[in-house]
C-alpha atoms as a PDB file:
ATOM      1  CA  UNK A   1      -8.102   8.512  28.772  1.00  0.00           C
ATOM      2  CA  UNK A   2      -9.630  11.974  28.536  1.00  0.00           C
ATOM      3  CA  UNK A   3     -12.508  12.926  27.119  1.00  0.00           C
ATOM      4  CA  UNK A   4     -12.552  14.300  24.019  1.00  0.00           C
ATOM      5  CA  UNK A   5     -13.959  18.225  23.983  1.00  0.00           C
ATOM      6  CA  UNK A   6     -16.382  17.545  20.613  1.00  0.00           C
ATOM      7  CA  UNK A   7     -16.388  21.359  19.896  1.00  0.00           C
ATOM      8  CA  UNK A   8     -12.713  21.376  19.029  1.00  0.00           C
ATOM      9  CA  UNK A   9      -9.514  19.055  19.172  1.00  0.00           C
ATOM     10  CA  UNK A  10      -6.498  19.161  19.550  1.00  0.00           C
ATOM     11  CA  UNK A  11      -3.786  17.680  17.015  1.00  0.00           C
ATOM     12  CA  UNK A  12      -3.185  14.687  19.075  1.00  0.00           C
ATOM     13  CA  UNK A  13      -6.889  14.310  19.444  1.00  0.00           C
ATOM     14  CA  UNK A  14      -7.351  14.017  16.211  1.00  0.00           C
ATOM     15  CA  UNK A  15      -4.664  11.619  15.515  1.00  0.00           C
ATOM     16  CA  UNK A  16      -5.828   9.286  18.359  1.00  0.00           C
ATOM     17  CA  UNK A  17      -9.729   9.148  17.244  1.00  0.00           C
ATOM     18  CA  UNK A  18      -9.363   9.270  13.498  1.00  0.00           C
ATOM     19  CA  UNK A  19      -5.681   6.524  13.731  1.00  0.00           C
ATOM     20  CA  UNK A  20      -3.501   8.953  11.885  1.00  0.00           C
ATOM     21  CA  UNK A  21      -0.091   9.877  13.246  1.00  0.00           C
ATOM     22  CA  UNK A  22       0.409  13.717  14.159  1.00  0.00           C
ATOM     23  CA  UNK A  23       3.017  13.934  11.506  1.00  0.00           C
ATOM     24  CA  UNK A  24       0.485  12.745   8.906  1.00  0.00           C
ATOM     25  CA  UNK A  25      -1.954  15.744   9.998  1.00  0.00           C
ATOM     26  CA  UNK A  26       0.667  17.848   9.523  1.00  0.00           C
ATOM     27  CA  UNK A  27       1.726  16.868   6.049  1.00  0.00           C
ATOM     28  CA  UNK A  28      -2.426  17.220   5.296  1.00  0.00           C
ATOM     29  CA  UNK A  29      -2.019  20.490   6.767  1.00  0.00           C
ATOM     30  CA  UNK A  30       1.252  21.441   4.375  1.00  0.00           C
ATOM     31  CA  UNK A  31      -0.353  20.314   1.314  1.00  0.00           C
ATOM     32  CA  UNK A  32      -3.503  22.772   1.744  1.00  0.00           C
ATOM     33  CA  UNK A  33      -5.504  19.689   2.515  1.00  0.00           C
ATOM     34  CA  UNK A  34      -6.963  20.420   6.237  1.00  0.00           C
ATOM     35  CA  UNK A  35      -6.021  23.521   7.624  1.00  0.00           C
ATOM     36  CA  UNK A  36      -7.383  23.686  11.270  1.00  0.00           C
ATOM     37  CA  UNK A  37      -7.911  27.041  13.300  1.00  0.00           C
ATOM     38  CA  UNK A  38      -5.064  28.186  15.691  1.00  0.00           C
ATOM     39  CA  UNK A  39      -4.849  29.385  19.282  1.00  0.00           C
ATOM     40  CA  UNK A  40      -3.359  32.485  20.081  1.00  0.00           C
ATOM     41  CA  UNK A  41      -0.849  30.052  21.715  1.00  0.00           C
ATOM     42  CA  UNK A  42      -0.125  28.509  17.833  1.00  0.00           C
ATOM     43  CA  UNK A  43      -1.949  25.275  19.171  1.00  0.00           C
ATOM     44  CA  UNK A  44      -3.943  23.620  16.418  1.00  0.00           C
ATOM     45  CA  UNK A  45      -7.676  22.958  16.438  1.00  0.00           C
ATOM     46  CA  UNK A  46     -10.025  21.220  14.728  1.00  0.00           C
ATOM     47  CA  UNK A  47     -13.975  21.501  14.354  1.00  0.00           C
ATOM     48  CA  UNK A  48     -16.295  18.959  13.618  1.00  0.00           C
ATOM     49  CA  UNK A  49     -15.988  19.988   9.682  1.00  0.00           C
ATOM     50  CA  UNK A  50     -12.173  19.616   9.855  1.00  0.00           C
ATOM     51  CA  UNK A  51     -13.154  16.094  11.181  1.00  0.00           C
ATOM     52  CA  UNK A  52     -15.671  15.788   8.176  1.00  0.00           C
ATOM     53  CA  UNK A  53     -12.955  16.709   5.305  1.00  0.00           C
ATOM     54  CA  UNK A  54     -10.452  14.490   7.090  1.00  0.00           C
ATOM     55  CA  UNK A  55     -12.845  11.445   6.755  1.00  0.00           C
ATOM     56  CA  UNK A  56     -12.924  12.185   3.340  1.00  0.00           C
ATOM     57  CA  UNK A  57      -9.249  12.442   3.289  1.00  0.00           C
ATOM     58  CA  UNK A  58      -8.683   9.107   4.044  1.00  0.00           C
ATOM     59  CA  UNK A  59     -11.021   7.524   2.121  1.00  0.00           C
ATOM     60  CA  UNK A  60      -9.766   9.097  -0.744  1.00  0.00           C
ATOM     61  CA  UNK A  61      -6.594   7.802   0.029  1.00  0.00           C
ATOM     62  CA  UNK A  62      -7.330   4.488   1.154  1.00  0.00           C
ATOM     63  CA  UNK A  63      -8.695   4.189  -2.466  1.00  0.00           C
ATOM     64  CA  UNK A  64      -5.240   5.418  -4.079  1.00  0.00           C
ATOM     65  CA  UNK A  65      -6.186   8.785  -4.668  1.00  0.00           C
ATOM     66  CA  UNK A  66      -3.201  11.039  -4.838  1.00  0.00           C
ATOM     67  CA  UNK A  67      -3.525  13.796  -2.688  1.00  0.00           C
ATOM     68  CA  UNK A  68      -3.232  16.490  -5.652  1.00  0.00           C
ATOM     69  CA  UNK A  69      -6.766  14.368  -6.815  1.00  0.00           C
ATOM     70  CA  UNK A  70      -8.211  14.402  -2.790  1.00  0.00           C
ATOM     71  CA  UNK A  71      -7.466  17.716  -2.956  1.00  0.00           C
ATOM     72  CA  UNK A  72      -9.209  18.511  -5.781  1.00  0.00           C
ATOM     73  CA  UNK A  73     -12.155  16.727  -5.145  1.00  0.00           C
ATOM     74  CA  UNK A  74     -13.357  17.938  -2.358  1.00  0.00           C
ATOM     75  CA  UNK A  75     -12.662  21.469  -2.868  1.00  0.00           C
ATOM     76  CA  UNK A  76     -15.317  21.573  -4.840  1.00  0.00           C
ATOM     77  CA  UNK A  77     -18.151  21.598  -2.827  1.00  0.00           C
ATOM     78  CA  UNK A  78     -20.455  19.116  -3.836  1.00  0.00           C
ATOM     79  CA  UNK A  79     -20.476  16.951  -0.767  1.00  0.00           C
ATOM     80  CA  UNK A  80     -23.358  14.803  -1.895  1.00  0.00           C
ATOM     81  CA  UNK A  81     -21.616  13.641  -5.385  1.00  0.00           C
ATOM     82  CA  UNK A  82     -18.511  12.891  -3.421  1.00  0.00           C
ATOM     83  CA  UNK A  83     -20.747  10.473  -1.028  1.00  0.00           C
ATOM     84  CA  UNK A  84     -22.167   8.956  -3.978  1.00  0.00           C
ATOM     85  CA  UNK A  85     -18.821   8.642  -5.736  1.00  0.00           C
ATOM     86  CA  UNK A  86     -17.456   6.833  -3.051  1.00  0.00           C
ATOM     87  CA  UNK A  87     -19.925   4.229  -2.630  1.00  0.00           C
ATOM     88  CA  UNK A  88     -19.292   3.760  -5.975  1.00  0.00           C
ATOM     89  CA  UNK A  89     -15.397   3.371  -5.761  1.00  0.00           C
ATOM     90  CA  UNK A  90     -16.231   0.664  -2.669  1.00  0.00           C
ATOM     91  CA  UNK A  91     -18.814  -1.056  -4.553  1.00  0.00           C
ATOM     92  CA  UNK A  92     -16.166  -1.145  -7.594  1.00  0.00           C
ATOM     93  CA  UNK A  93     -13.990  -2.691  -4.427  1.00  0.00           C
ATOM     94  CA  UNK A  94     -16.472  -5.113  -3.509  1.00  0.00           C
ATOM     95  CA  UNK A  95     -16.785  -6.476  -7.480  1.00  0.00           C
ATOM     96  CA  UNK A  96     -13.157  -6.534  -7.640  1.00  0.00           C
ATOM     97  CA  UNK A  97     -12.462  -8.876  -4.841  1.00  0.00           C
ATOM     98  CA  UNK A  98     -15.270 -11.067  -6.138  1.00  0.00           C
ATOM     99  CA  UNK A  99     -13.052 -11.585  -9.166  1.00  0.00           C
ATOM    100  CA  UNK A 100     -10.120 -12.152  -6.769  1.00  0.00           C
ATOM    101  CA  UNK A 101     -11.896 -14.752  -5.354  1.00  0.00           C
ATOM    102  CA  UNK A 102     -12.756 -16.233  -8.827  1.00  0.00           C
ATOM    103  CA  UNK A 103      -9.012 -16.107  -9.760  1.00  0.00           C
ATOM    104  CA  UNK A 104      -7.972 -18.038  -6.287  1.00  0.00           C
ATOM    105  CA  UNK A 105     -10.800 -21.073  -7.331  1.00  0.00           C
ATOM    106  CA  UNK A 106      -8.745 -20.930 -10.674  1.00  0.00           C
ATOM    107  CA  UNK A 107      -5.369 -20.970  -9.147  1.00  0.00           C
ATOM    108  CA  UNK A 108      -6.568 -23.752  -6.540  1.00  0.00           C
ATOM    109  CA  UNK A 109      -7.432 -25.462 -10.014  1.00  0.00           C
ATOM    110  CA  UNK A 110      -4.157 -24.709 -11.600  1.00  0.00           C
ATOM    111  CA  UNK A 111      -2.400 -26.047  -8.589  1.00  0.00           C
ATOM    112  CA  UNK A 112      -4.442 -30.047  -8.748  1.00  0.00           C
ATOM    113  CA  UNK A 113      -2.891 -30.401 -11.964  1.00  0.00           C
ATOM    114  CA  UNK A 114       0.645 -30.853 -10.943  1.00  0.00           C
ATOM    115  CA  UNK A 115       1.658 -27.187 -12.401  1.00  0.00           C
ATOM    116  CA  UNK A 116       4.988 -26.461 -13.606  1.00  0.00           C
ATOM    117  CA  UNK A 117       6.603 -22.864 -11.278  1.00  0.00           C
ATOM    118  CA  UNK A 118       5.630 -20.982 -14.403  1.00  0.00           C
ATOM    119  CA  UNK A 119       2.382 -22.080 -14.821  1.00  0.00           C
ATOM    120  CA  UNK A 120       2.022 -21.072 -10.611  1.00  0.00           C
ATOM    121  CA  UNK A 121       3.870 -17.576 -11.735  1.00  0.00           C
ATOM    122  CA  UNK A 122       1.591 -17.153 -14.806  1.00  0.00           C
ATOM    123  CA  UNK A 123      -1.636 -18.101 -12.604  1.00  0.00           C
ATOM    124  CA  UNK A 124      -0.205 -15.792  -9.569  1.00  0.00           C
ATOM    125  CA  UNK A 125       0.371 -12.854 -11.368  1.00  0.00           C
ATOM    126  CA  UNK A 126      -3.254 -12.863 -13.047  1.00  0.00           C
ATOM    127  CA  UNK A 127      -4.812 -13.472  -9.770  1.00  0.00           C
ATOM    128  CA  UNK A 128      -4.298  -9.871  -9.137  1.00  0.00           C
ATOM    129  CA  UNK A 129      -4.280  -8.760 -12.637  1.00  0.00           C
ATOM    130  CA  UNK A 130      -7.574  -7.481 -12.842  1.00  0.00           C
ATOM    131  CA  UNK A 131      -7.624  -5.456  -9.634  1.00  0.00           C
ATOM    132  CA  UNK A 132      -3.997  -3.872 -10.525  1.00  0.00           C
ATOM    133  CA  UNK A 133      -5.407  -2.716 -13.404  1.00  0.00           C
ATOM    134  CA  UNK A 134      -8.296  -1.030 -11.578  1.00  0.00           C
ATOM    135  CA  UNK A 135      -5.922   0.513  -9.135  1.00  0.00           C
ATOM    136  CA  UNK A 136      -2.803   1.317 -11.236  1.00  0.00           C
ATOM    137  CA  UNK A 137      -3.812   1.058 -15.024  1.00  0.00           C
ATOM    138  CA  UNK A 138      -3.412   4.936 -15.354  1.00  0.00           C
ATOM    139  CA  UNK A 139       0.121   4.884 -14.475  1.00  0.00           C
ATOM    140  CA  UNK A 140       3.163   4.355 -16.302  1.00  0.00           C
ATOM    141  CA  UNK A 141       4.095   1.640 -14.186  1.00  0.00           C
ATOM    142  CA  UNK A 142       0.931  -0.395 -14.855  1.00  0.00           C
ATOM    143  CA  UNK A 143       1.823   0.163 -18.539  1.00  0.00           C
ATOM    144  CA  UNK A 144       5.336  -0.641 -17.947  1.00  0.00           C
ATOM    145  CA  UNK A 145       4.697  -3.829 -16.295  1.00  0.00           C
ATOM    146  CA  UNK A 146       1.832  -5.258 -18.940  1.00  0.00           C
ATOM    147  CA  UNK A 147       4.587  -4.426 -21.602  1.00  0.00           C
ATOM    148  CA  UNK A 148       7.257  -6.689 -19.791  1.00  0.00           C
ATOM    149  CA  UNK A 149       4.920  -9.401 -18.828  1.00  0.00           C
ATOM    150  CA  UNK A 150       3.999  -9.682 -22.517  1.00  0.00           C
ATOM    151  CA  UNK A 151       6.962 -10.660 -23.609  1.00  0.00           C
ATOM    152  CA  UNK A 152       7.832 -13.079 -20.784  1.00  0.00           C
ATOM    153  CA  UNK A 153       8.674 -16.689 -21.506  1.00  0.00           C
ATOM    154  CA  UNK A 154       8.100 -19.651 -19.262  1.00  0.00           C
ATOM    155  CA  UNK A 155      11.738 -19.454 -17.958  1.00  0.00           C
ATOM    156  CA  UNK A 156      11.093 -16.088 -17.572  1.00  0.00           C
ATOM    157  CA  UNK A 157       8.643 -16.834 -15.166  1.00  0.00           C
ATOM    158  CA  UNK A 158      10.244 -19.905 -13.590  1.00  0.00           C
ATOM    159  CA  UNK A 159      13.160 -17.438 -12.760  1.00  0.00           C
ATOM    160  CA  UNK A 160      10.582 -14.959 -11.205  1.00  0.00           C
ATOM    161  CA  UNK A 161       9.197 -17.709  -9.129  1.00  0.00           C
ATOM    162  CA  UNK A 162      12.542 -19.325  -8.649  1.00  0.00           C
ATOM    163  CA  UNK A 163      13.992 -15.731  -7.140  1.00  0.00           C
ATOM    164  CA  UNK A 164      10.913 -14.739  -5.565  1.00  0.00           C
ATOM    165  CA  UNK A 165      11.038 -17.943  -3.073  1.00  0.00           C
ATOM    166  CA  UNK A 166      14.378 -17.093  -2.351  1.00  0.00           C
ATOM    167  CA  UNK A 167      13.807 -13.858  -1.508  1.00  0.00           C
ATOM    168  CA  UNK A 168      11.283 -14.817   0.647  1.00  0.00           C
ATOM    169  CA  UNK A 169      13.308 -17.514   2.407  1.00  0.00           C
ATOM    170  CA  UNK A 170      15.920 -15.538   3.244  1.00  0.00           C
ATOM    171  CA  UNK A 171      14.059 -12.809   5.032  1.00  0.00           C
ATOM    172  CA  UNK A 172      12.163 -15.445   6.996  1.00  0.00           C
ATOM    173  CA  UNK A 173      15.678 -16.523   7.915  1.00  0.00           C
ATOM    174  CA  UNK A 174      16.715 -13.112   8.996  1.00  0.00           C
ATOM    175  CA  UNK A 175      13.574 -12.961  11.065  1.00  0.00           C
ATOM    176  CA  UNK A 176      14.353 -16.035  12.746  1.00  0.00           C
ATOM    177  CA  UNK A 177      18.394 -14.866  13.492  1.00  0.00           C
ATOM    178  CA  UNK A 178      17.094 -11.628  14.759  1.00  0.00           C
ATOM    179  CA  UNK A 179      17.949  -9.252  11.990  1.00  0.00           C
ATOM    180  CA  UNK A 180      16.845  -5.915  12.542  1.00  0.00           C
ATOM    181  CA  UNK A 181      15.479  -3.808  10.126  1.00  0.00           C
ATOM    182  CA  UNK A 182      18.219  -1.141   8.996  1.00  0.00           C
ATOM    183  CA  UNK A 183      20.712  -3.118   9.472  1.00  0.00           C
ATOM    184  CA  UNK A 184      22.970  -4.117   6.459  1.00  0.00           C
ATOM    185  CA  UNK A 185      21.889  -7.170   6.093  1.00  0.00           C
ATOM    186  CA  UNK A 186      18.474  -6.295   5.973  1.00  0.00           C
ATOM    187  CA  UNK A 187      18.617  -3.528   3.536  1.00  0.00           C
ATOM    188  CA  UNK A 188      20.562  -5.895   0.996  1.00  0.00           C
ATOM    189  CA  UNK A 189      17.011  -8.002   1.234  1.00  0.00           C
ATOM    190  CA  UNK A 190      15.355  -4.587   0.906  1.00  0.00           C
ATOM    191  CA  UNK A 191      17.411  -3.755  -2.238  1.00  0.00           C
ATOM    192  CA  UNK A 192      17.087  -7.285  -3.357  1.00  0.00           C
ATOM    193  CA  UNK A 193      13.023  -6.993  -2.955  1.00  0.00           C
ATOM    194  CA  UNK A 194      13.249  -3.848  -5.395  1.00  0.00           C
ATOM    195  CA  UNK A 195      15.106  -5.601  -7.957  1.00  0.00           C
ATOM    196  CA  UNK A 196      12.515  -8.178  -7.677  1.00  0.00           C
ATOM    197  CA  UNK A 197      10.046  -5.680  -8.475  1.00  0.00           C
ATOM    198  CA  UNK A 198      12.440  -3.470 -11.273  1.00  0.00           C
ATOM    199  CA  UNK A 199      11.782  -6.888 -12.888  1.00  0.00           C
ATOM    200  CA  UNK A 200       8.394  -5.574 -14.166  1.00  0.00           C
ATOM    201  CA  UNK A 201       8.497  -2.078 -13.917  1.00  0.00           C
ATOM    202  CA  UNK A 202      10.871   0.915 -12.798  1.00  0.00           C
ATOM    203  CA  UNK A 203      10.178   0.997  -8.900  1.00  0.00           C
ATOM    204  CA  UNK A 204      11.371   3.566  -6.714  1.00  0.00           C
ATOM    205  CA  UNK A 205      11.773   3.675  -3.334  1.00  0.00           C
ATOM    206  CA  UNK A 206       8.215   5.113  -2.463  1.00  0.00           C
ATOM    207  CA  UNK A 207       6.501   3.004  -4.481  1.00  0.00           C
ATOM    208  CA  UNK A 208       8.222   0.282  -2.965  1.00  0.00           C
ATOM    209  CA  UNK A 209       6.794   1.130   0.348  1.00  0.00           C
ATOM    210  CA  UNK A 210       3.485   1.574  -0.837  1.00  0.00           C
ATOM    211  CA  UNK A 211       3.669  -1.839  -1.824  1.00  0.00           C
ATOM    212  CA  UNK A 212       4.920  -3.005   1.683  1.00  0.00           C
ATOM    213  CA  UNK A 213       2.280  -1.247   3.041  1.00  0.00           C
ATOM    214  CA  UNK A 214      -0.366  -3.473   1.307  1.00  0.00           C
ATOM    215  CA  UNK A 215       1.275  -6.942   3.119  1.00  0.00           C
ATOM    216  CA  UNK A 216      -0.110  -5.529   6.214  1.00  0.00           C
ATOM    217  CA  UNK A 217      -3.485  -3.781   5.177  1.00  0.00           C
ATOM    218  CA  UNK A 218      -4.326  -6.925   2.689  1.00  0.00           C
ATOM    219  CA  UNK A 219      -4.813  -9.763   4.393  1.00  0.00           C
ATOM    220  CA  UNK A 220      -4.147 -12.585   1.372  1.00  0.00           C
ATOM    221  CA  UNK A 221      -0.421 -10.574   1.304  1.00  0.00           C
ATOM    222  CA  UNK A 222      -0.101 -10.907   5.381  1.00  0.00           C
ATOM    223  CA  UNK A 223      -1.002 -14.279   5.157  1.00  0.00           C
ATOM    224  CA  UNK A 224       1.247 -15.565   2.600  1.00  0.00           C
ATOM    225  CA  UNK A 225       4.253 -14.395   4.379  1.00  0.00           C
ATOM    226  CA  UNK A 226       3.302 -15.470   8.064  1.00  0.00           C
ATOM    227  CA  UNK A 227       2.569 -18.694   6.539  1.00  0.00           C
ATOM    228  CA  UNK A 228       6.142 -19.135   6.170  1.00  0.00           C
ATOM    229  CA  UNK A 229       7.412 -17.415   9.282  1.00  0.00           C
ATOM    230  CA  UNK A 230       4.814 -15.598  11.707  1.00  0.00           C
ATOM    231  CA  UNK A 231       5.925 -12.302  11.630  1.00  0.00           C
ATOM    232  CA  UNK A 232       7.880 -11.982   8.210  1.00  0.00           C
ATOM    233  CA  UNK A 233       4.819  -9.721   6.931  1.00  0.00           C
ATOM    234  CA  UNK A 234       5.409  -6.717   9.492  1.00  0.00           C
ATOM    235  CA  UNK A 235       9.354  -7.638   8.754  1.00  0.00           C
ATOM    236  CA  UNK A 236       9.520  -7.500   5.334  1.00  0.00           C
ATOM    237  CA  UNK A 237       7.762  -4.317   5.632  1.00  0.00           C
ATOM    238  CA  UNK A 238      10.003  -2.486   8.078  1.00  0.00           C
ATOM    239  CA  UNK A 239      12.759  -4.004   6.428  1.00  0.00           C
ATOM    240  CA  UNK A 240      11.435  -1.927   3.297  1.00  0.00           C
ATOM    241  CA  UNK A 241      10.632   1.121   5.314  1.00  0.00           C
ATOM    242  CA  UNK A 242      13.900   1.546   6.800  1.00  0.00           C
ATOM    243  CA  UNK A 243      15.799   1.265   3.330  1.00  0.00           C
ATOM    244  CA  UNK A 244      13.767   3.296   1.567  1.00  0.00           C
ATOM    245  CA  UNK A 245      14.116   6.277   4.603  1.00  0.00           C
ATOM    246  CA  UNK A 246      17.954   5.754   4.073  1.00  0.00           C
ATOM    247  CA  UNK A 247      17.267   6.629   0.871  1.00  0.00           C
ATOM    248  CA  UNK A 248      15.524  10.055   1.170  1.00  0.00           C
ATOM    249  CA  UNK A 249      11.890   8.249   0.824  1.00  0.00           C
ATOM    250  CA  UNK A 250       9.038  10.120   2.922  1.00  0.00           C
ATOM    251  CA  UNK A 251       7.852   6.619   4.387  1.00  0.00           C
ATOM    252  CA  UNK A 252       4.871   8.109   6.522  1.00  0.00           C
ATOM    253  CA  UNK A 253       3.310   9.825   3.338  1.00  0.00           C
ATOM    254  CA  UNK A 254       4.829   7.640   0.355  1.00  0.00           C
ATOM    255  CA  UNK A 255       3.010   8.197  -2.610  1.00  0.00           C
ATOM    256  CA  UNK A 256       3.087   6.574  -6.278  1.00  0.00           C
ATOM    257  CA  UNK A 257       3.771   9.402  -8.584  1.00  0.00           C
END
């Protein structure tokens, strides 16, 4: 590998040291977000405080920041109440997973007691209900969803459940058969996954690979689904990927809305 020259790098650089594709630099780049100094070649460079804003970047983002609210946040200078706000955000994190934890003790409970599936769908769904809230409670699906789920009954959720485990054993029979992702078949699952999800709130395609995305960066998601069929987590995901780009989606900088 070749060293890197610390004083400046190049776009690919970048991309390898910070694990961001070239294509996501550029988007950055587009939306005002990092714009690094160029050669008199047109090559892109980037300084140790392009490196510095880009950190922030993605930490912003990893914490579901759109980037119209990175982009305003760190425009404004104040580097040191930006560091504070983001231990703050991962300490938020930290409580939030403690309650996850909680809520899997209670669904371990739920699940010695012989539940019914809508008593597994009911205890599911508020496993994650606090931390949804913290992520998406200022969006209109977040409302959407808590006004559907209100009014669900327990065959409501029994079909949920009952469709969900479907869904989920048909894709880890497509993995199995060697279905690629983008093919026909797989898209129906894709399309099938979003009505699964139009269930609680309007989802379009971006949003529906944003939620992809988390079966592979959280590891209770990735879990569940190689559980059934090793594999089925990074398939499900493609599978969603490749539907949603047929569909006009940006799928290397989807964002909520």
């Amino acid at each position: 590998m070749k060293p890197f020259n610390h004083d400046s790098l190049s776009v690919g650089e970048v991309a390898q040291l910070m694990g961001v594709s070239v294509r996501t630099l550029h988007h950055f780049e587009d939306k005002g977000l990092i714009v690094p100094a160029r050669t008199s070649t047109g090559y892109r460079l980037y300084s140790a405080n392009d490196i510095d804003r880009l950190h922030q970047i993605l930490v912003y983002r990893s914490l579901d920041f759109s980037l119209a609210e990175i982009g305003n946040m760190i425009d404004d200078g104040a580097t040191a109440q930006h560091l504070e706000r983001q231990k703050e955000l991962l300490a938020a994190k930290i409580r939030n997973l403690q309650s996850v934890l909680h809520a899997v003790e209670t669904l371990m409970e739920v699940n010695m007691n012989n539940p019914s599936p809508a008593d597994k769908a009911r205890a599911a769904h508020a496993q994650y209900a606090e931390e949804t809230e913290r992520r998406y409670g200022h969006t209109d699906a977040y409302r959407q969803s808590a006004q559907r789920t209100a009014k669900f009954t327990s065959d409501d959720w029994a079909q949920a459940t009952a469709e969900g485990e479907a869904l989920e054993a048909d894709c880890a029979q497509a993995l199995r058969d060697g279905v690629a992702p983008g093919s026909d078949f797989a898209n129906a699952l894709a399309e099938r996954h979003l009505e699964s999800i139009n269930r609680y709130f309007d989802c379009s395609y971006s949003q529906q690979v944003l939620i992809a995305k988390s079966y592979l960066a959280d590891p209770r998601f990735t879990q569940h689904y190689d559980e059934r069929e090793t594999g089925l987590a990074q398939w499900i995901h493609d599978a969603i990927a490749a539907n949603a780009a047929a569909h006009g989606a940006d799928i290397e900088n989807p964002e909520w809305g």
